[in-house]
N, C-alpha and C. Protein backbone atom coordinates (compact mmCIF):
# COMPACT_ATOMS: atom_id res chain seq x y z
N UNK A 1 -14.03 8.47 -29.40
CA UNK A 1 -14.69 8.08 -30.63
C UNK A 1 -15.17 6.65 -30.45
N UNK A 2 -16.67 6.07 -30.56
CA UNK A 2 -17.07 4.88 -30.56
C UNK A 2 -16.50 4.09 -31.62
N UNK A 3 -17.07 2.75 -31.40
CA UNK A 3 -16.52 1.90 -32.83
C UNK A 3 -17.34 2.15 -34.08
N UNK A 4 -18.85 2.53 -33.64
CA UNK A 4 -19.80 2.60 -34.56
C UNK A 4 -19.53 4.16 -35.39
N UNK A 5 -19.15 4.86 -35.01
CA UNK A 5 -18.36 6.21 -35.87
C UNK A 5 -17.01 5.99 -36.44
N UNK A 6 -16.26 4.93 -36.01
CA UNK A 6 -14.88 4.27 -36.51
C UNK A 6 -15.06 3.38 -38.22
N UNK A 7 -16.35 2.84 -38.14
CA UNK A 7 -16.72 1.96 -39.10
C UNK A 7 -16.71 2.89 -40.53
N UNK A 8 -17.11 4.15 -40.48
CA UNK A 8 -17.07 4.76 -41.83
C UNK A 8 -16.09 5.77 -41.94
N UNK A 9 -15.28 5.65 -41.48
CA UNK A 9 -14.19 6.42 -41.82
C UNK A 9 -13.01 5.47 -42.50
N UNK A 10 -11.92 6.47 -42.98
CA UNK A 10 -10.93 6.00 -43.64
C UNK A 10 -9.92 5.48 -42.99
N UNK A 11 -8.63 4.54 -43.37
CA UNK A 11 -7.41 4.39 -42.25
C UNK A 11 -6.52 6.23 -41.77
N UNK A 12 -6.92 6.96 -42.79
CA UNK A 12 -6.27 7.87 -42.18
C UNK A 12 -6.76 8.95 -41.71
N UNK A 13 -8.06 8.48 -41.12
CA UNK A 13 -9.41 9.83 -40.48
C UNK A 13 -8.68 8.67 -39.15
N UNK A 14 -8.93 7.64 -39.06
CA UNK A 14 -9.21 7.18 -37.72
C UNK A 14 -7.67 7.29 -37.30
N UNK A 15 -7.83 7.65 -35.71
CA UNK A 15 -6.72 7.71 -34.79
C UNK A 15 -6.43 6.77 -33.90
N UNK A 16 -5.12 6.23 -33.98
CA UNK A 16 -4.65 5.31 -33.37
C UNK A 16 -3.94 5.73 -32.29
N UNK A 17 -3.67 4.85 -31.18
CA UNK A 17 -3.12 5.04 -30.03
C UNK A 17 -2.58 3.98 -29.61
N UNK A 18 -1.48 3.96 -28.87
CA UNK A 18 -0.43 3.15 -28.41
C UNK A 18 -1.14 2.07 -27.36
N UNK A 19 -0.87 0.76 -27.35
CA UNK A 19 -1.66 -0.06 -26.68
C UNK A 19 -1.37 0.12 -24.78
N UNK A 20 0.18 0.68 -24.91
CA UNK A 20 0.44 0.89 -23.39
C UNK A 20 0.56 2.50 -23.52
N UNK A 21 -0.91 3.12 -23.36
CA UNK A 21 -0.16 4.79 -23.63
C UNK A 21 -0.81 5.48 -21.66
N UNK A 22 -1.06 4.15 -21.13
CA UNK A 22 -1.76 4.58 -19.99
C UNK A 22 -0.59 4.39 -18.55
N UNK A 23 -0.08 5.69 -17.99
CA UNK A 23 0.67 5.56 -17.32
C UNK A 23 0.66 4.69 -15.76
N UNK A 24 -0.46 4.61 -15.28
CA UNK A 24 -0.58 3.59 -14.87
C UNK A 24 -1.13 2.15 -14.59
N UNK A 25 -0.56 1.11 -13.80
CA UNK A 25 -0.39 -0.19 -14.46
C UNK A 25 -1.27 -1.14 -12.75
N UNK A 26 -1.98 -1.35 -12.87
CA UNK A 26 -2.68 -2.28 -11.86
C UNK A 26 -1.82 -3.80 -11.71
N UNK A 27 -1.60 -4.03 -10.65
CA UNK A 27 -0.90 -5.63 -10.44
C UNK A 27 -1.34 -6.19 -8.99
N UNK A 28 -0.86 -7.21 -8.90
CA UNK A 28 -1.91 -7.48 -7.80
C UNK A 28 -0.40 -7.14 -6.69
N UNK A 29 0.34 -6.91 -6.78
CA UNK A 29 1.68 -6.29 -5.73
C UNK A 29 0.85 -4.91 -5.38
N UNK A 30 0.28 -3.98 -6.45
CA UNK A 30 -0.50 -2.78 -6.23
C UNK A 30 -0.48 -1.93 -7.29
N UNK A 31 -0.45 -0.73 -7.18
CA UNK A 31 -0.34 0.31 -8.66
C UNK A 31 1.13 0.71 -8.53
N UNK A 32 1.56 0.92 -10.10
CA UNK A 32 2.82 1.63 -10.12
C UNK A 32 2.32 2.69 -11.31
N UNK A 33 3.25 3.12 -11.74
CA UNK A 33 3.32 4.56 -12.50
C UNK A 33 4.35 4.30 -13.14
N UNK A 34 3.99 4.01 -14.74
CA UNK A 34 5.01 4.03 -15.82
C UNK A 34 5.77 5.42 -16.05
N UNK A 35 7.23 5.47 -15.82
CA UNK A 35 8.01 6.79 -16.43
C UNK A 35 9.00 6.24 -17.48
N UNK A 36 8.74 8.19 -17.82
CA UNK A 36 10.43 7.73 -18.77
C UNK A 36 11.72 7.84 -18.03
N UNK A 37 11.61 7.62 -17.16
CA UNK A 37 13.16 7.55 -16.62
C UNK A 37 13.51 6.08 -15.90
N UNK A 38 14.34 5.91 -15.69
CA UNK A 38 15.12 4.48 -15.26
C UNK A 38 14.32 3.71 -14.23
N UNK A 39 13.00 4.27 -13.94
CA UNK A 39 12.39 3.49 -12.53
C UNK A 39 11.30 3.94 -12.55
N UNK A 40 9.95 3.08 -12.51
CA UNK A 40 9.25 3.40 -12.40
C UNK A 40 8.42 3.33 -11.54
N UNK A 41 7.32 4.50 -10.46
CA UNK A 41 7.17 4.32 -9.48
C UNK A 41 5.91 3.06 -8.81
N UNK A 42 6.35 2.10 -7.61
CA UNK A 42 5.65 1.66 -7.04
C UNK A 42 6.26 1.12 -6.27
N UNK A 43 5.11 0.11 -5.82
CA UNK A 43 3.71 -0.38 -5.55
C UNK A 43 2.94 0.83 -4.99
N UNK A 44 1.82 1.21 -5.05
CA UNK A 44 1.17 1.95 -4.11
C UNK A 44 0.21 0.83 -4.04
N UNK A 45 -0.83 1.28 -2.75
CA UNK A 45 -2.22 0.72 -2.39
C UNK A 45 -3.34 1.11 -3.64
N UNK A 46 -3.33 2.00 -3.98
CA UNK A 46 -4.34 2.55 -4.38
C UNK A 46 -4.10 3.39 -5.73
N UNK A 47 -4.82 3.96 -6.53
CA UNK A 47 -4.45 4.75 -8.17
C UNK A 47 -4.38 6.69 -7.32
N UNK A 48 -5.18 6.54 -6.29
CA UNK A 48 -4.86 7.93 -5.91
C UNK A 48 -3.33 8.13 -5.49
N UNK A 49 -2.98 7.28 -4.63
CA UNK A 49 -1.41 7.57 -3.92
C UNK A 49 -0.47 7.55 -5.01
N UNK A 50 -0.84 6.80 -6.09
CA UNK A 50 -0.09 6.66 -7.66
C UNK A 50 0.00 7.97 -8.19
N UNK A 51 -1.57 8.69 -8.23
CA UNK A 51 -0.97 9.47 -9.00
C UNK A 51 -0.87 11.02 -8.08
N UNK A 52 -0.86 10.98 -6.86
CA UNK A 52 0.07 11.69 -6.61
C UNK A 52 1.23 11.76 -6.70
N UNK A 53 2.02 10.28 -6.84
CA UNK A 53 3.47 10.07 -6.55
C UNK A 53 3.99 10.81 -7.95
N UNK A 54 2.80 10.49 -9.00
CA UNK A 54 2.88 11.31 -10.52
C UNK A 54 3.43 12.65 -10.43
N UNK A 55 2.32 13.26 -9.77
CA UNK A 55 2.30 14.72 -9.85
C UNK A 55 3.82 15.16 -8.88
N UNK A 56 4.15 14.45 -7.84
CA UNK A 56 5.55 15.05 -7.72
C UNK A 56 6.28 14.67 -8.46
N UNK A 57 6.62 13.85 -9.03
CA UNK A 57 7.37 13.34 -10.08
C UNK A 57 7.91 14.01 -10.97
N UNK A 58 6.53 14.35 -11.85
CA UNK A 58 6.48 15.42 -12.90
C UNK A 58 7.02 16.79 -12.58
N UNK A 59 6.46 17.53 -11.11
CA UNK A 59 7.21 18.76 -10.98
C UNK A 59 8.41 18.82 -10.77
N UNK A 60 8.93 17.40 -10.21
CA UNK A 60 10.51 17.45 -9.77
C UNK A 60 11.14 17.54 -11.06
N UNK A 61 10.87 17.02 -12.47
CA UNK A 61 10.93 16.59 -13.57
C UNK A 61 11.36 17.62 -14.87
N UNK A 62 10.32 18.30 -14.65
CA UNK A 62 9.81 19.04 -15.22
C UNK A 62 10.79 20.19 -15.44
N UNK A 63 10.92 20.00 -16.97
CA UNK A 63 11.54 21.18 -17.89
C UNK A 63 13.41 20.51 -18.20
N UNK A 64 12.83 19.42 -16.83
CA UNK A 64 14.88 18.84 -17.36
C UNK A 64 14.84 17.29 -18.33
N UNK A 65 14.29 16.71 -18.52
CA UNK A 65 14.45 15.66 -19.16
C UNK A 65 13.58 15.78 -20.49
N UNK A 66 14.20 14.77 -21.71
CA UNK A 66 13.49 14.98 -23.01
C UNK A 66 12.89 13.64 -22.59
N UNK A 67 11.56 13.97 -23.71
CA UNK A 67 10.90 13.21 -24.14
C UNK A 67 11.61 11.22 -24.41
N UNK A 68 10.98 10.31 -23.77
CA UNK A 68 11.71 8.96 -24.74
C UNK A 68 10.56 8.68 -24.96
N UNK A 69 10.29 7.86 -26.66
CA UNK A 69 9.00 7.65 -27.07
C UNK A 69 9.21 5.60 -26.74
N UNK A 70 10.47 5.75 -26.49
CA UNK A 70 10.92 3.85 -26.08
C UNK A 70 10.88 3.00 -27.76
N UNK A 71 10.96 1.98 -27.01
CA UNK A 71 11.08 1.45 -28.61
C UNK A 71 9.35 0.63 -29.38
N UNK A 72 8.81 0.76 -30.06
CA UNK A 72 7.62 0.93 -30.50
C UNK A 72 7.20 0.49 -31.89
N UNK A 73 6.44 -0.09 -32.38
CA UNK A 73 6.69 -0.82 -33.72
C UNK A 73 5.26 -0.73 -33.88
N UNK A 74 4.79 -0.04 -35.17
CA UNK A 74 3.02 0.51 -35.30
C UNK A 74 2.51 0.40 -34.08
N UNK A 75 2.75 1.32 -33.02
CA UNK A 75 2.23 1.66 -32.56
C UNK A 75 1.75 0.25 -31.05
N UNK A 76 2.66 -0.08 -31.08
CA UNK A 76 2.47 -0.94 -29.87
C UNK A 76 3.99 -0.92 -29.13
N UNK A 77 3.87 -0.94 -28.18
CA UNK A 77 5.29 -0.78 -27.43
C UNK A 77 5.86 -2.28 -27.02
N UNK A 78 6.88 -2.42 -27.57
CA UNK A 78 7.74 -3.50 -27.12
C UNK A 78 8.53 -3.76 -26.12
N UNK A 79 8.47 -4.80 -25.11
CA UNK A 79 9.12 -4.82 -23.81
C UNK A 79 9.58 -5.88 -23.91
N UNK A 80 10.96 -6.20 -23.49
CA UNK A 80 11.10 -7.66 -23.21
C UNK A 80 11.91 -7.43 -22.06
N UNK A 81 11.41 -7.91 -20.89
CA UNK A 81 11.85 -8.10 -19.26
C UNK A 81 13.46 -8.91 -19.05
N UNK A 82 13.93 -9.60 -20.12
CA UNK A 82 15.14 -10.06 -20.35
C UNK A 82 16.17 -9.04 -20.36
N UNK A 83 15.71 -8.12 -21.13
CA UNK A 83 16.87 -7.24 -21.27
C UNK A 83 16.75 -5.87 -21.00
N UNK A 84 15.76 -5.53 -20.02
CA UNK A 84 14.88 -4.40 -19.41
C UNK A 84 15.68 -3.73 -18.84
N UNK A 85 16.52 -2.45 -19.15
CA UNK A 85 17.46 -1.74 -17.85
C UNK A 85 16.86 -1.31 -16.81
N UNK A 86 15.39 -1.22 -16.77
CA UNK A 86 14.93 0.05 -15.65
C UNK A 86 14.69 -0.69 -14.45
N UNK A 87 15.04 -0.26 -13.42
CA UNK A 87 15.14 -0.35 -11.91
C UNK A 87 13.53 -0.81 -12.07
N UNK A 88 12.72 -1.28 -10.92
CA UNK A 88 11.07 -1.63 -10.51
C UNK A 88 10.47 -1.08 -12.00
N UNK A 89 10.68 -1.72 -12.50
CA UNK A 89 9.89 -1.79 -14.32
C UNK A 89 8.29 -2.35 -13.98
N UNK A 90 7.04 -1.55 -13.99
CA UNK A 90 5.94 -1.66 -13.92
C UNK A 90 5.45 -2.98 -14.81
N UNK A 91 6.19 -3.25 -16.09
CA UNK A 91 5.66 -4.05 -17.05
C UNK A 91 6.63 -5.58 -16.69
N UNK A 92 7.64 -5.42 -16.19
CA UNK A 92 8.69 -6.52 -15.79
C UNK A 92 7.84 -7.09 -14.73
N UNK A 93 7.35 -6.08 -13.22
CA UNK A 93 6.67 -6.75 -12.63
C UNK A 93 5.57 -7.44 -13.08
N UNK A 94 5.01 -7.13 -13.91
CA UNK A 94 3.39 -8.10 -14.37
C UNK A 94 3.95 -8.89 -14.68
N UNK A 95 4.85 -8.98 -15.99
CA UNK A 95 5.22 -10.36 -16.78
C UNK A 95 5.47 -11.30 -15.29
N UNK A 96 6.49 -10.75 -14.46
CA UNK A 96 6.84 -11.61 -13.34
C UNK A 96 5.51 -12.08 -12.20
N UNK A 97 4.99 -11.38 -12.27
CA UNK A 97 3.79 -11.64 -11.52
C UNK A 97 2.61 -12.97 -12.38
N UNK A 98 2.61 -12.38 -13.91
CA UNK A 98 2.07 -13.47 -14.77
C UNK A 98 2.89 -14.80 -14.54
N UNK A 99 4.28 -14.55 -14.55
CA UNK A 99 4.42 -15.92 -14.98
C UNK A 99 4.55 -17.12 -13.46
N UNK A 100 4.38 -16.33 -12.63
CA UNK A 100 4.14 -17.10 -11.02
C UNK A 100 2.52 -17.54 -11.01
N UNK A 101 2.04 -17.33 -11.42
CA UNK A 101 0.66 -17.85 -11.84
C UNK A 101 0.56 -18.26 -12.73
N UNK A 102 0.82 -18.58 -13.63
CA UNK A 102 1.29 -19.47 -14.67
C UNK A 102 1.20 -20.88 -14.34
N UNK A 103 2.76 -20.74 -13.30
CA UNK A 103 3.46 -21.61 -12.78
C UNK A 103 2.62 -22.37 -11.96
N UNK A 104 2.00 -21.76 -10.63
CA UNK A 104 1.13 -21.85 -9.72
C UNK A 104 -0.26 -23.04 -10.43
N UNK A 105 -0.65 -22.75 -10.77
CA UNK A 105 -2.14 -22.81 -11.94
C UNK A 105 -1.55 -24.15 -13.02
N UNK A 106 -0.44 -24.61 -13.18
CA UNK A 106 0.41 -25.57 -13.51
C UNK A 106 0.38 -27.25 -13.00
């Protein structure tokens, strides 16, 4: 849906979507692949080797684990890398990657 078809509709015609609803995550280490389980996969070189690593993932996956929607507040997902349990956290690495350039650029 464009923005220019967004403009005349109501708050509850238009559909919202989660700001991180895209499973994978570009960094300059390489691509990883956001999951719901304790680790998420990377670095790869490239978004193809990513999302193959997806597609086994998912079949290995598949039919045994529920759904986690994580923790989420209208619709934006909240992370804080402080207190992050998951093993190679796709979003821990950026922040960490952001804040070395930060630093760098300082």
């Amino acid at each position: 849906m464009d923005q220019q078809s967004e403009v005349g509709m109501s708050v509850n015609e238009q559909v919202i979507t989660p700001l991180r609803s895209e499973r994978f995550l570009h960094t300059l280490l390489g691509w990883y692949v956001r999951t719901r389980e304790n680790i998420d996969l990377g670095p790869f070189t490239n978004r193809d080797d990513a999302s193959a690593a997806l597609n086994r993932h998912i079949r290995q996956f598949q039919g045994v684990l529920r759904r986690d929607h994580g923790t989420q507040s209208h619709g934006m997902d909240i992370h804080d890398p402080e207190s992050c349990d998951k093993q190679n956290c796709a979003i821990c690495m950026e922040a960490h990657i952001l804040s070395q350039t930060l630093q760098i650029g300082a």
